[in-house]
C-alpha atoms as a PDB file:
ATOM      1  CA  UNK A   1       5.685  19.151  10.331  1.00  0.00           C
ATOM      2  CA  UNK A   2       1.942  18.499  11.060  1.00  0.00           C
ATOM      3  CA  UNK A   3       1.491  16.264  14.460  1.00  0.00           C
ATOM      4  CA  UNK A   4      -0.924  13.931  13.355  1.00  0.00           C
ATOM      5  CA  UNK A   5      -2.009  11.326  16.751  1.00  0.00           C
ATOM      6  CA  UNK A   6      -3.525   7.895  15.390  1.00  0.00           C
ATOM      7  CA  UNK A   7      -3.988   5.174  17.536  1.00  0.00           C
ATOM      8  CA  UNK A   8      -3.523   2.527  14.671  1.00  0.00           C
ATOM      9  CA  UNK A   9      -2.845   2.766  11.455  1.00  0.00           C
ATOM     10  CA  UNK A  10      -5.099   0.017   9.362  1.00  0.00           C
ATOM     11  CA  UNK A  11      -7.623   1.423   6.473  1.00  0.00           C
ATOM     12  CA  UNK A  12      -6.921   4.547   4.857  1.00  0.00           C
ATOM     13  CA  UNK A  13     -10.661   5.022   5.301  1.00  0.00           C
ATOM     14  CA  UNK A  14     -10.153   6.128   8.809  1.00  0.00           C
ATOM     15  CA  UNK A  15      -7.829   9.001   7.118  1.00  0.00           C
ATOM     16  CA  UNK A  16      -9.708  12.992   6.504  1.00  0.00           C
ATOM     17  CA  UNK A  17      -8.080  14.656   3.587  1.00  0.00           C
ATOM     18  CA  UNK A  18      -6.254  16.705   5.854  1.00  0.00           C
ATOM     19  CA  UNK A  19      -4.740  13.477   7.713  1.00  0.00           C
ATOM     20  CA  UNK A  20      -3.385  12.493   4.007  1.00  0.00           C
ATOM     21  CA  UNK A  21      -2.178  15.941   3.100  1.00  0.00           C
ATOM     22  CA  UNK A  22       0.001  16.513   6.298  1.00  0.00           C
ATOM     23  CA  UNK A  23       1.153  12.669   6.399  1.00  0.00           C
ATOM     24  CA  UNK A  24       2.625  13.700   2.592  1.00  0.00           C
ATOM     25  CA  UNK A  25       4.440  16.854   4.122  1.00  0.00           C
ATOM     26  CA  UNK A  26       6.002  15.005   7.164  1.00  0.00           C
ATOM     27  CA  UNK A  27       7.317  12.169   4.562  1.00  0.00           C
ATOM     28  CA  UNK A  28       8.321  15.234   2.256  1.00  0.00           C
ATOM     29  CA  UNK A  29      10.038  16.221   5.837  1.00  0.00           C
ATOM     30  CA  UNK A  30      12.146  12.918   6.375  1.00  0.00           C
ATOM     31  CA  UNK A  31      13.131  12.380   2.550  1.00  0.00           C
ATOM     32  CA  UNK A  32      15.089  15.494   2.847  1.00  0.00           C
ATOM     33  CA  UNK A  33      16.108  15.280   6.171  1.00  0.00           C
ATOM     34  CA  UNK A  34      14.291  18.381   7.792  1.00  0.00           C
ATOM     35  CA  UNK A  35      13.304  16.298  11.203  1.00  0.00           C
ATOM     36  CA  UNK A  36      13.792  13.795  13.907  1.00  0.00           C
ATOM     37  CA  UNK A  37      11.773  12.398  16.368  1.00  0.00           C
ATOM     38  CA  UNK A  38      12.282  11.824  19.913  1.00  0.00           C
ATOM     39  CA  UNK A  39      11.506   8.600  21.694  1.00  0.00           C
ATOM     40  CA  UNK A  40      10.011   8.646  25.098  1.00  0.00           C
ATOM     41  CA  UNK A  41      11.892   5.454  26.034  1.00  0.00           C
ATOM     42  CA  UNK A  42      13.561   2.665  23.586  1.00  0.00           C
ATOM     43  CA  UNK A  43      10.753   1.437  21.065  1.00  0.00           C
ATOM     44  CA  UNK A  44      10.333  -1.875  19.890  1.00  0.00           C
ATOM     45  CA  UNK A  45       8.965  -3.131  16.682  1.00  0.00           C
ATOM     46  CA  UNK A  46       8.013  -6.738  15.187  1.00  0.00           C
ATOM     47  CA  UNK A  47       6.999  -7.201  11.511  1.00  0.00           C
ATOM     48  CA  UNK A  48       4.750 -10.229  11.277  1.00  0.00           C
ATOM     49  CA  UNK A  49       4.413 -10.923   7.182  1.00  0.00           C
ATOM     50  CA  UNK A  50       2.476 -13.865   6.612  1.00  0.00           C
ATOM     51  CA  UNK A  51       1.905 -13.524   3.329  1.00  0.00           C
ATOM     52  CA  UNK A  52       5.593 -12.744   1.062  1.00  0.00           C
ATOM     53  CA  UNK A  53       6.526  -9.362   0.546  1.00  0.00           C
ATOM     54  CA  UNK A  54      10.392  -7.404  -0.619  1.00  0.00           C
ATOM     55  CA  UNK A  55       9.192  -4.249  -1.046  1.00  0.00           C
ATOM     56  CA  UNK A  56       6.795  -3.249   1.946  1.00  0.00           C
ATOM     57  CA  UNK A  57       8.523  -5.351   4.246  1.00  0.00           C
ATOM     58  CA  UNK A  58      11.848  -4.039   3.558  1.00  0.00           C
ATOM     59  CA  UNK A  59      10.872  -1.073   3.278  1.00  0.00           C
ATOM     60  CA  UNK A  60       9.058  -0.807   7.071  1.00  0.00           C
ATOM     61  CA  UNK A  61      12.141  -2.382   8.405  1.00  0.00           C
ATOM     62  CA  UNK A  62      14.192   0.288   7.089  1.00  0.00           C
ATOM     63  CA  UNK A  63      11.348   3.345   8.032  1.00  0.00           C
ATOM     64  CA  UNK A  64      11.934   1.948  11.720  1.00  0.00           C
ATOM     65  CA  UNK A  65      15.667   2.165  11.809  1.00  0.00           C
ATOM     66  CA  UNK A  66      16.473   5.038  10.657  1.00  0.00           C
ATOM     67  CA  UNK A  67      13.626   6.575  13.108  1.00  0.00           C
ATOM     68  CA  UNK A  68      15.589   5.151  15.991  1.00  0.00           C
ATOM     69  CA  UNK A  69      13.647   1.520  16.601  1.00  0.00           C
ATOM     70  CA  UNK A  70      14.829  -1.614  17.773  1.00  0.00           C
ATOM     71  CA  UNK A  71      13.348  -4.724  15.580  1.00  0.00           C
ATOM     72  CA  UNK A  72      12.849  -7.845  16.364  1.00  0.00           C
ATOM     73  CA  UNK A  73      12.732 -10.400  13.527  1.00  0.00           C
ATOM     74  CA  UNK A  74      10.167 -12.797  13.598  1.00  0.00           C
ATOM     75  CA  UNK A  75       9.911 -15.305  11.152  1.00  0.00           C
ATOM     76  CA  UNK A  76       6.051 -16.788  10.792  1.00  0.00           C
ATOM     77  CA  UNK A  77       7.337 -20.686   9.476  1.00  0.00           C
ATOM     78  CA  UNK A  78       9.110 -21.506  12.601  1.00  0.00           C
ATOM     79  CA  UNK A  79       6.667 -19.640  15.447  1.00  0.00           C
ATOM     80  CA  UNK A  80       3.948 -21.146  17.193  1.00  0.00           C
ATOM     81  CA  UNK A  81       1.519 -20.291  14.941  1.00  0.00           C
ATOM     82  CA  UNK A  82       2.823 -23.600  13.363  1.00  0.00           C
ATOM     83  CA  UNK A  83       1.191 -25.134  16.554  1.00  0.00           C
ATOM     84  CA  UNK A  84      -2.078 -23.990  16.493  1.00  0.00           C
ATOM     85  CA  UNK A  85      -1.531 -20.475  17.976  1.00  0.00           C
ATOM     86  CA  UNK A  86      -3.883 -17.563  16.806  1.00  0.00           C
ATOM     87  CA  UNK A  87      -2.700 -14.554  15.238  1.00  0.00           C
ATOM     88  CA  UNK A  88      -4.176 -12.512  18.586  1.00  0.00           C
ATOM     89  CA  UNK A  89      -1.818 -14.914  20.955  1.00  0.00           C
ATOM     90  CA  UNK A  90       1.104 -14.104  18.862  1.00  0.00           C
ATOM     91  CA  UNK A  91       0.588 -10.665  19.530  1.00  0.00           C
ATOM     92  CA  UNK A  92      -0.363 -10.429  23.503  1.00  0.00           C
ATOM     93  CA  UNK A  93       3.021 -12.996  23.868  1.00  0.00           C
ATOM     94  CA  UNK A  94       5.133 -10.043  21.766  1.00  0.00           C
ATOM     95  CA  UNK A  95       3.523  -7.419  23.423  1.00  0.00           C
ATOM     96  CA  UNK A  96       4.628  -9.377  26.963  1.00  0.00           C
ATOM     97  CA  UNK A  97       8.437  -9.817  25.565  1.00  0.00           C
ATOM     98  CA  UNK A  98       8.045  -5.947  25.322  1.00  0.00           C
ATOM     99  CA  UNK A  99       7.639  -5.194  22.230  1.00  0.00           C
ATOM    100  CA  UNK A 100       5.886  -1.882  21.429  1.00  0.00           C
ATOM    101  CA  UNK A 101       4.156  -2.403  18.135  1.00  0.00           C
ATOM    102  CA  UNK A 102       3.444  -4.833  14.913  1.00  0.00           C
ATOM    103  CA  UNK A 103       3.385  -4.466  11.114  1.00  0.00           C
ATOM    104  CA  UNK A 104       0.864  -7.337  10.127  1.00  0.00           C
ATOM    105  CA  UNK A 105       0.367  -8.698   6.542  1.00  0.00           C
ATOM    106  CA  UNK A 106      -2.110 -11.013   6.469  1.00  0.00           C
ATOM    107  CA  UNK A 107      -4.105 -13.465   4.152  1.00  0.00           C
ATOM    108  CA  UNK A 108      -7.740 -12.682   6.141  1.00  0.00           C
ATOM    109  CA  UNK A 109      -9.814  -9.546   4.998  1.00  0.00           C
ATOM    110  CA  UNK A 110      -9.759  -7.158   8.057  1.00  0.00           C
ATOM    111  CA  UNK A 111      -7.875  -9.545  10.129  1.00  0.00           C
ATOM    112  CA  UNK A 112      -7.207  -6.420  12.628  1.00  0.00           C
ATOM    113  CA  UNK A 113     -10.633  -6.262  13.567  1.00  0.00           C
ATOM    114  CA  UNK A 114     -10.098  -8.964  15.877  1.00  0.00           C
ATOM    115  CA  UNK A 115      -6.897  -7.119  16.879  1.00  0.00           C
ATOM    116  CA  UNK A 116      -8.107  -3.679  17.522  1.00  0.00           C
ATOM    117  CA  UNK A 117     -11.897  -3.833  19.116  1.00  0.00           C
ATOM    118  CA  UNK A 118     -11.178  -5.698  22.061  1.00  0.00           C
ATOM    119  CA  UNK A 119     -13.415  -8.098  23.877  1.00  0.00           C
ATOM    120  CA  UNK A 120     -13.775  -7.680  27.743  1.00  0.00           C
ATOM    121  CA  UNK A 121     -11.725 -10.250  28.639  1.00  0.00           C
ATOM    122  CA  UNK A 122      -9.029  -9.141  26.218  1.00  0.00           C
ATOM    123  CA  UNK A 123      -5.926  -6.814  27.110  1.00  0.00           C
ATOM    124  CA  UNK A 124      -4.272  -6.430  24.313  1.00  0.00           C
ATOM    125  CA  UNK A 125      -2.781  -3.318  23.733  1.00  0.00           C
ATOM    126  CA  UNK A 126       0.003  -3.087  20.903  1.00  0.00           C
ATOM    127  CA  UNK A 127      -0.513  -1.069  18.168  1.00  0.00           C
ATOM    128  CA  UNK A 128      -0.872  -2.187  14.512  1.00  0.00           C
ATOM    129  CA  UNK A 129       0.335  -0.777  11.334  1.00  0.00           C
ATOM    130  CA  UNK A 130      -1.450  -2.883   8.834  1.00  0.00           C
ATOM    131  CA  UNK A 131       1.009  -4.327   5.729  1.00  0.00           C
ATOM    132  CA  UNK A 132      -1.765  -5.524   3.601  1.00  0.00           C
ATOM    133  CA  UNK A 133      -4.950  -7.684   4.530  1.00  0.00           C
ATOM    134  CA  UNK A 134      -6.177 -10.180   1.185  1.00  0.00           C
ATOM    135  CA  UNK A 135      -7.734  -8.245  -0.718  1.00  0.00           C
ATOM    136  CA  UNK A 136      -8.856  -5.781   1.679  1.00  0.00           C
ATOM    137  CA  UNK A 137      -6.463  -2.612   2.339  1.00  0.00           C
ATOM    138  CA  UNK A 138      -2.648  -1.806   1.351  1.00  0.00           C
ATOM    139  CA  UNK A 139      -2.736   1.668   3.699  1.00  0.00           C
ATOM    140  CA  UNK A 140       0.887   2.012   3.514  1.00  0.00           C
ATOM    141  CA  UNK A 141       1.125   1.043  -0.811  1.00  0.00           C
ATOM    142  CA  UNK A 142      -1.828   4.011  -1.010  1.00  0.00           C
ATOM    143  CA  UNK A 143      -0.076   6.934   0.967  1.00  0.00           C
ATOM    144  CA  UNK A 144       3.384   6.084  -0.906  1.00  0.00           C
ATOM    145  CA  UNK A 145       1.599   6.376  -4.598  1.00  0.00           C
ATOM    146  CA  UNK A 146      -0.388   9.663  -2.978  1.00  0.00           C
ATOM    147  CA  UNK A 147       2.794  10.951  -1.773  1.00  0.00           C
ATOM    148  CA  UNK A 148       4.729  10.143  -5.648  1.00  0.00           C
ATOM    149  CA  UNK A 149       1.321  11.622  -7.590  1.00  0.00           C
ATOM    150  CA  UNK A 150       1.871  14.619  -4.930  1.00  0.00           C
ATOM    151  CA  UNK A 151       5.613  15.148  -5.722  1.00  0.00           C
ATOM    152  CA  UNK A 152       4.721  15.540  -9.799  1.00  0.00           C
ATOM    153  CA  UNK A 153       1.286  17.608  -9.877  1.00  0.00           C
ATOM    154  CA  UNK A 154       0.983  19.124  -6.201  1.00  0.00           C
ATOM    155  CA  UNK A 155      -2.974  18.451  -5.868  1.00  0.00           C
ATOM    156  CA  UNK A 156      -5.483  15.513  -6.832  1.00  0.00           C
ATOM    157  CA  UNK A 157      -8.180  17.024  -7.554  1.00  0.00           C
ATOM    158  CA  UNK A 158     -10.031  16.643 -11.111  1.00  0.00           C
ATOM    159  CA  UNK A 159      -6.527  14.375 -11.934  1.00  0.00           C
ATOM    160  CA  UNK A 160      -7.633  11.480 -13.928  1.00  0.00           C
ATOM    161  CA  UNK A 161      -6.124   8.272 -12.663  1.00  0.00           C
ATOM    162  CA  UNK A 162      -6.366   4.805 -14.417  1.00  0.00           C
ATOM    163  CA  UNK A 163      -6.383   2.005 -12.496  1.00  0.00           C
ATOM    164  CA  UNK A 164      -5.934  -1.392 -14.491  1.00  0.00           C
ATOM    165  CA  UNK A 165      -5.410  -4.911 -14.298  1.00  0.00           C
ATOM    166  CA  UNK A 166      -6.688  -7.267 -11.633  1.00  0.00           C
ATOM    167  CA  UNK A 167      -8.829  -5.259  -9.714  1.00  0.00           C
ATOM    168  CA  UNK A 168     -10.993  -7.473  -8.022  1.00  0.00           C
ATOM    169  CA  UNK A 169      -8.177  -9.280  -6.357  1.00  0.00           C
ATOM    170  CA  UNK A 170      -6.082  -6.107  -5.932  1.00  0.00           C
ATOM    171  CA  UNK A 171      -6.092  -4.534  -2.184  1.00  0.00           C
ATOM    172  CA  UNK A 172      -3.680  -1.681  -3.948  1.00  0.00           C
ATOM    173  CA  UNK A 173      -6.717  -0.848  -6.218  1.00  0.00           C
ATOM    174  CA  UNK A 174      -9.113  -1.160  -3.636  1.00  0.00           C
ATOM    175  CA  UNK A 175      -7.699   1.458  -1.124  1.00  0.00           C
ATOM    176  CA  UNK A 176      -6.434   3.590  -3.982  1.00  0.00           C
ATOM    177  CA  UNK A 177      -9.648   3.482  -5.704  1.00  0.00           C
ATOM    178  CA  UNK A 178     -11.139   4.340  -2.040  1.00  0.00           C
ATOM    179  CA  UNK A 179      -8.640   7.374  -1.028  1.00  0.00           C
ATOM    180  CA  UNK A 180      -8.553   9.182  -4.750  1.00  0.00           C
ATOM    181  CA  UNK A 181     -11.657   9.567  -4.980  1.00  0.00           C
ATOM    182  CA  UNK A 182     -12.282  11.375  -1.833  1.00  0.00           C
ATOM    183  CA  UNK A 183      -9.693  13.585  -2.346  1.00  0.00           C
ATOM    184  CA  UNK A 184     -11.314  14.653  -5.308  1.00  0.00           C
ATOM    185  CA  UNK A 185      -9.960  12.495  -8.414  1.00  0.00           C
ATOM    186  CA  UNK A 186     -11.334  11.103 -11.594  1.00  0.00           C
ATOM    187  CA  UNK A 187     -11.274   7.234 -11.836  1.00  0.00           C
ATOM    188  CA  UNK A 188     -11.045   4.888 -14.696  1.00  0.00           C
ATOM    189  CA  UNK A 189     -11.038   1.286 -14.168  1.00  0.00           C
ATOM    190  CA  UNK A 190      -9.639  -1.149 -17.134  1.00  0.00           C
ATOM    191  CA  UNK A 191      -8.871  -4.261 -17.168  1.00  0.00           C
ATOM    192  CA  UNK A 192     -10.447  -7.859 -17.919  1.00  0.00           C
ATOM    193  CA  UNK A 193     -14.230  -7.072 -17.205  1.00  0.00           C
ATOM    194  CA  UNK A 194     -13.884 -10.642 -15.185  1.00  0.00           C
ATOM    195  CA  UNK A 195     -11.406  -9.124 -13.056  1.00  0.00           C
ATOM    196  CA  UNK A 196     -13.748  -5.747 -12.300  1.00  0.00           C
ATOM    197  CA  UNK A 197     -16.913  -6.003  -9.582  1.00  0.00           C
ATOM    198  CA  UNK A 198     -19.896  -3.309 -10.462  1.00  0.00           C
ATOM    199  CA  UNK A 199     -19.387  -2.217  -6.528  1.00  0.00           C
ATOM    200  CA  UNK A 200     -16.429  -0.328  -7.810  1.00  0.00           C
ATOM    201  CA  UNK A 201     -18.509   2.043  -9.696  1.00  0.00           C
ATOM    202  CA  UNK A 202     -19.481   4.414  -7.132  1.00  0.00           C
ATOM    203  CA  UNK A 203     -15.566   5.109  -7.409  1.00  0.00           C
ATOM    204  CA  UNK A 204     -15.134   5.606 -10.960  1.00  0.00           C
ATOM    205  CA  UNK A 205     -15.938   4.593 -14.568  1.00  0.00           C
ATOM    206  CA  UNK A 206     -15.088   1.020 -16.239  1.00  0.00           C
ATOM    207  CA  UNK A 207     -13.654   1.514 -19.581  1.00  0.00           C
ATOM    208  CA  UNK A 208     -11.097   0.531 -21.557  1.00  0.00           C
ATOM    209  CA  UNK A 209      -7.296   1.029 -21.579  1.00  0.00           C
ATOM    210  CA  UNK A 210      -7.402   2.232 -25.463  1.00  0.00           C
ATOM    211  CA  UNK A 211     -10.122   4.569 -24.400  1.00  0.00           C
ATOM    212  CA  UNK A 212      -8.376   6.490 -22.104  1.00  0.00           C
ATOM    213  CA  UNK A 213      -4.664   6.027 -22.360  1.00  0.00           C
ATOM    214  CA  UNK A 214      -4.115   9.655 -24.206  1.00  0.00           C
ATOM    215  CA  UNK A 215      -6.083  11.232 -21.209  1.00  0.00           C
ATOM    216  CA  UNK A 216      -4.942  10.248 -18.211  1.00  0.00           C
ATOM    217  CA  UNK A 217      -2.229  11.561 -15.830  1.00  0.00           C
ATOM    218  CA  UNK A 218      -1.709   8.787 -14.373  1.00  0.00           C
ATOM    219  CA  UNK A 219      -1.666   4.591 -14.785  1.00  0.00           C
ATOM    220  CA  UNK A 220      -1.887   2.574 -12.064  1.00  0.00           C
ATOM    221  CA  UNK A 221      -0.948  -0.629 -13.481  1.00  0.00           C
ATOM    222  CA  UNK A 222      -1.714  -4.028 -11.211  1.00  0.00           C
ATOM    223  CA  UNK A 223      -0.109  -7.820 -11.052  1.00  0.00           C
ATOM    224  CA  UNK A 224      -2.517 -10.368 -12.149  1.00  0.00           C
ATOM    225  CA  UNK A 225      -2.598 -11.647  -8.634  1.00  0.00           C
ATOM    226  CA  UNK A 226      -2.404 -15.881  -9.659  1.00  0.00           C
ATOM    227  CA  UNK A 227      -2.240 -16.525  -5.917  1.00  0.00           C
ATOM    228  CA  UNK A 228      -5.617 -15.395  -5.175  1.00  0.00           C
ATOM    229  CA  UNK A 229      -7.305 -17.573  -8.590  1.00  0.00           C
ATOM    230  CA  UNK A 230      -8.268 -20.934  -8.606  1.00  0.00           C
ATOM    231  CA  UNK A 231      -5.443 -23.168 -11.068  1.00  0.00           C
ATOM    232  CA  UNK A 232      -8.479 -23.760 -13.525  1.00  0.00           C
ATOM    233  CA  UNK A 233      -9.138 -20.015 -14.073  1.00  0.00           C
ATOM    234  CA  UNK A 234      -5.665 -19.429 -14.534  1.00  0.00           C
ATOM    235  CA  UNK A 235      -4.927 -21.967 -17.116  1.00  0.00           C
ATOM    236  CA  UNK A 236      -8.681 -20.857 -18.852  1.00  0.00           C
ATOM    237  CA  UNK A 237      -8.721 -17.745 -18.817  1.00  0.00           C
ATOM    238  CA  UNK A 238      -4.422 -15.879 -18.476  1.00  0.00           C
ATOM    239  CA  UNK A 239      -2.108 -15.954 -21.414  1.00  0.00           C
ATOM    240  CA  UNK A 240       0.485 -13.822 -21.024  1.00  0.00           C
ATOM    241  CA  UNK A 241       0.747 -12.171 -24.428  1.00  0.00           C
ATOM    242  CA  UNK A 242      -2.861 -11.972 -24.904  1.00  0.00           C
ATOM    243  CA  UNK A 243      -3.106 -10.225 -21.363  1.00  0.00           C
ATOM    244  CA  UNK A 244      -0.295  -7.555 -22.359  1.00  0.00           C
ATOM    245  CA  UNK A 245      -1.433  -7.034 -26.036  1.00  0.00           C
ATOM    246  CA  UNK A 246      -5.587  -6.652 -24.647  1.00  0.00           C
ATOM    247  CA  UNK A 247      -4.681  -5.363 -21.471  1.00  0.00           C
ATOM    248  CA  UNK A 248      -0.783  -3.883 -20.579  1.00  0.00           C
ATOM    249  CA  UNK A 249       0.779  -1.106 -21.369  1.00  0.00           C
ATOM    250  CA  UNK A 250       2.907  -1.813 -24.534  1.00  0.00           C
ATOM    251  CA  UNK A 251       4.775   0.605 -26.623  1.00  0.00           C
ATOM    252  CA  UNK A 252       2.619   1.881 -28.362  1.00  0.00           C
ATOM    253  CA  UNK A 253       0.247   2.601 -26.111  1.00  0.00           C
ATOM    254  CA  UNK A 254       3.362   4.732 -23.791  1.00  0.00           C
ATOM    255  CA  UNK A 255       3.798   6.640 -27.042  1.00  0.00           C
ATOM    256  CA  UNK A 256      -0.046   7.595 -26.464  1.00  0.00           C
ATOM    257  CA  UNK A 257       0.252   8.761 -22.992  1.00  0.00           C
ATOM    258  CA  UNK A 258       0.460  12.770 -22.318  1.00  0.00           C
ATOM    259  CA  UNK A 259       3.844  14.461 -22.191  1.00  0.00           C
ATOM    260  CA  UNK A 260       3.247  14.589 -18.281  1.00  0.00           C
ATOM    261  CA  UNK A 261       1.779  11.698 -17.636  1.00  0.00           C
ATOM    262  CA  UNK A 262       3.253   9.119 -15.312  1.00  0.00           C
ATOM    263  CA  UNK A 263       3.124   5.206 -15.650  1.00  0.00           C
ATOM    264  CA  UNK A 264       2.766   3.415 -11.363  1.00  0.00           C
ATOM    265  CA  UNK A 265       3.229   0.157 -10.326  1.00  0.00           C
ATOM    266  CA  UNK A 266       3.174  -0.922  -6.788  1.00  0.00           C
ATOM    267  CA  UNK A 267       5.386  -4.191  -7.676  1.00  0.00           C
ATOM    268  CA  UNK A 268       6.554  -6.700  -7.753  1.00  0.00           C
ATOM    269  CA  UNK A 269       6.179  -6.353 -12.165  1.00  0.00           C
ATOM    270  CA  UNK A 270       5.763  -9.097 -14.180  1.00  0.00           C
ATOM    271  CA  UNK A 271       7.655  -7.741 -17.138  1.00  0.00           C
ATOM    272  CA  UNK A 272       5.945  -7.800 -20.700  1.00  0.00           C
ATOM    273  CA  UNK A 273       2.511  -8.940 -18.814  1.00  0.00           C
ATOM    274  CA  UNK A 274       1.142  -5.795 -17.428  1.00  0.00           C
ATOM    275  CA  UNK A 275       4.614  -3.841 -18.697  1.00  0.00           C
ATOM    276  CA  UNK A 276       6.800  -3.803 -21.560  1.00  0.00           C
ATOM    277  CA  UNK A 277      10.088  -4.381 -19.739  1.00  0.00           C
ATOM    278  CA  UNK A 278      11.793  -1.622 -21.243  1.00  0.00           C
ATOM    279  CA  UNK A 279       9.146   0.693 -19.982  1.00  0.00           C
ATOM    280  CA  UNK A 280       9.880  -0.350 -16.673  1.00  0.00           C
ATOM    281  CA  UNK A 281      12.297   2.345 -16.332  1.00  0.00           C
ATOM    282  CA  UNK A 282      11.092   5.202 -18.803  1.00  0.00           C
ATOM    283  CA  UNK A 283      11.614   8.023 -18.107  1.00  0.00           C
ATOM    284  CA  UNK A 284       7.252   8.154 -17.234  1.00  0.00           C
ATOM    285  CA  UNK A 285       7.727   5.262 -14.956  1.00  0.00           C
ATOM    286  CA  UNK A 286       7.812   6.518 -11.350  1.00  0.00           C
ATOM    287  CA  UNK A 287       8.079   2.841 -10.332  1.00  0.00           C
ATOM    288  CA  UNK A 288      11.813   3.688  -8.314  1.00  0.00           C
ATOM    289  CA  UNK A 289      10.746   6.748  -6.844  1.00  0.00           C
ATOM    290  CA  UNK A 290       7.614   5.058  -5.453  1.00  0.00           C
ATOM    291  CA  UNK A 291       9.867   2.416  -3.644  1.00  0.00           C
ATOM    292  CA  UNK A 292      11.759   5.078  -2.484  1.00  0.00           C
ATOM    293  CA  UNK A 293       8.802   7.220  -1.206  1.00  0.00           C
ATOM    294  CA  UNK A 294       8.223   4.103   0.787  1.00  0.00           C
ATOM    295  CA  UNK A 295      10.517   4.356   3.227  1.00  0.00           C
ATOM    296  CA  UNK A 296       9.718   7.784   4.443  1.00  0.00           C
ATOM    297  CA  UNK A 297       5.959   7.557   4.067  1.00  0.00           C
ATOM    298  CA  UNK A 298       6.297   4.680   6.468  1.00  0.00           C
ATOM    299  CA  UNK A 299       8.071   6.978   8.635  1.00  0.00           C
ATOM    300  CA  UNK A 300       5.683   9.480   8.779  1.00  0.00           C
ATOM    301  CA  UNK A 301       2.829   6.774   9.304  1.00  0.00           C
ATOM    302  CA  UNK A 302       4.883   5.241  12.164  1.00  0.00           C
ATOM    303  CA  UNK A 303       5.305   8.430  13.676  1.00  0.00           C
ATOM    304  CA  UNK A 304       1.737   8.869  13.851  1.00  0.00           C
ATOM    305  CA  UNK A 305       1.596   5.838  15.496  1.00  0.00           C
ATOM    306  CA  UNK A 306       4.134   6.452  17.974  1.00  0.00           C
ATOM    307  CA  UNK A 307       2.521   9.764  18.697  1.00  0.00           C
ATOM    308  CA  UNK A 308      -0.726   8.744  18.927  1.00  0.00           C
ATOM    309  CA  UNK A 309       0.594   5.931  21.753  1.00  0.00           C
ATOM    310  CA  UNK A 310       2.681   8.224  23.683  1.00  0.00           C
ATOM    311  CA  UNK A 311       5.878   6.384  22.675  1.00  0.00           C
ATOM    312  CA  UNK A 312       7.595   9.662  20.554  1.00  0.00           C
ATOM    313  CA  UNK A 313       7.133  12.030  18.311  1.00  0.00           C
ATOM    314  CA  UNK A 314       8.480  14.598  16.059  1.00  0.00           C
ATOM    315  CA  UNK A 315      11.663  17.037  17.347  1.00  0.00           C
END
């Protein structure tokens, strides 16, 4: 196992290739039980979701236990930020209870910012593992879906990865978009072309899905993210069968795919939208084993953390 030190773990733009590589081995490490770490004292950790969440939430929760961590639930509809309290306040009062670091999902683009370049007068001093900001980063989605296209073709480079669906909107896309392509792999966008932003070109082409489906090794397929639209775009502009007939991966379009190809989905699906629900779990779907990879890439990313904050490390 690599010892890899960060002091927070927030935008996989911070992350070197070699960072990503070794975070992939130590997760390889805790799926099959090869290590352990050793905490310098008992280790606290709160996850403050303020946006909803099953997957990454759950699946942080579970990282923590089984590396030994206390949690401490904290629920954001009944806490004082109900009374006006800022998101900073929250923290310096959790970090006073003694608790030794945060997983924050939050609404606001770089929210940690605030959190993590400290004014003078401010002495905060928690770490924070970041569990999605807007539209901004998904650090912990990215390494998990590096970590499952790791496990089937052992490299990135040259791979050619399509990413489709709601980009624009899509914080998944946006850090995977960010992290493949400096480690080397070929990017297709598809999608809606209302849905795509011209910025994302210096990461990879904007096509469309029929154009590449028999090339790619991998499709990244995205929710249409409602949440983030305005109601009158959504009624104007999203039919469901339309979308997955222009835009999703039907079956014909699987039949299309290479032999080794794999279809991704960071969840939650909206079957027969962006997937035909049978497809869901074909045998090219690597949707399960991603969910899986969660929990130990989250291990090896709160590890890091730990390390890098002289709280524990690896045994």
């Amino acid at each position: 196992m690599k010892n890899i030190a960060l002091d927070n773990f927030v935008s996989v733009e911070d992350l070197t290739n070699e960072q990503v590589i070794d975070l992939i081995q130590n997760a390889e490490d805790f799926k099959v039980g090869k290590r352990n770490i050793t905490l310098k004292k008992p280790v606290y950790a709160s996850n403050l979701f303020f946006e909803s969440s099953t997957r990454t939430h759950t699946s942080f929760e579970m990282a923590e236990r089984k590396l030994g961590i206390q949690v401490i639930s904290f629920d954001p509809e009944h806490s004082s930020i109900n009374k006006g309290e800022t998101l900073y306040d929250t923290l310096l009062t959790l970090e006073a209870l003694g608790v030794n670091f945060c997983v924050v999902r939050h609404s606001q683009n770089e929210y940690y910012n605030s959190l993590i370049n400290l004014k003078e007068d401010q002495h905060l001093h928690m770490p924070i593992l970041n569990g999605g900001d807007g539209s901004g980063q998904h650090p912990s989605q990215c390494m998990l879906d590096l970590m499952t296209i790791y496990e089937e073709f052992g490299h990135f480079d040259n791979l050619k990865i399509a990413i489709v669906g709601d980009i624009t909107s899509s914080r998944v896309a946006r850090s995977n978009m960010q992290l493949l392509h400096q480690l080397g792999a070929n990017i297709y966008f598809a999608g809606p072309d209302y849905w795509y932003d011209d910025k994302f070109e210096k990461y990879g082409k904007h096509c469309k899905i029929d154009e590449i489906i028999d090339q790619v090794d991998a499709v990244m397929l995205l929710r249409v993210q409602h949440e983030r639209h305005d109601a009158d775009q959504n009624e104007s502009r999203f039919s469901a069968l339309e979308y997955h007939e222009k835009y999703g991966l039907t079956n014909a379009r699987y039949k299309q795919m290479q032999s080794d190809a794999i279809i991704m989905h960071p969840g939650p699906i909206n079957r027969d939208v962006e997937l035909s629900s049978n497809l869901v779990e074909a045998s090219k779907s690597r949707f399960v084993q991603q969910m899986r990879n969660g929990v130990f890439m989250r291990m090896a990313m709160i590890e890091a953390v730990l390390r890098g904050n002289h709280l524990g490390g690896l045994e």
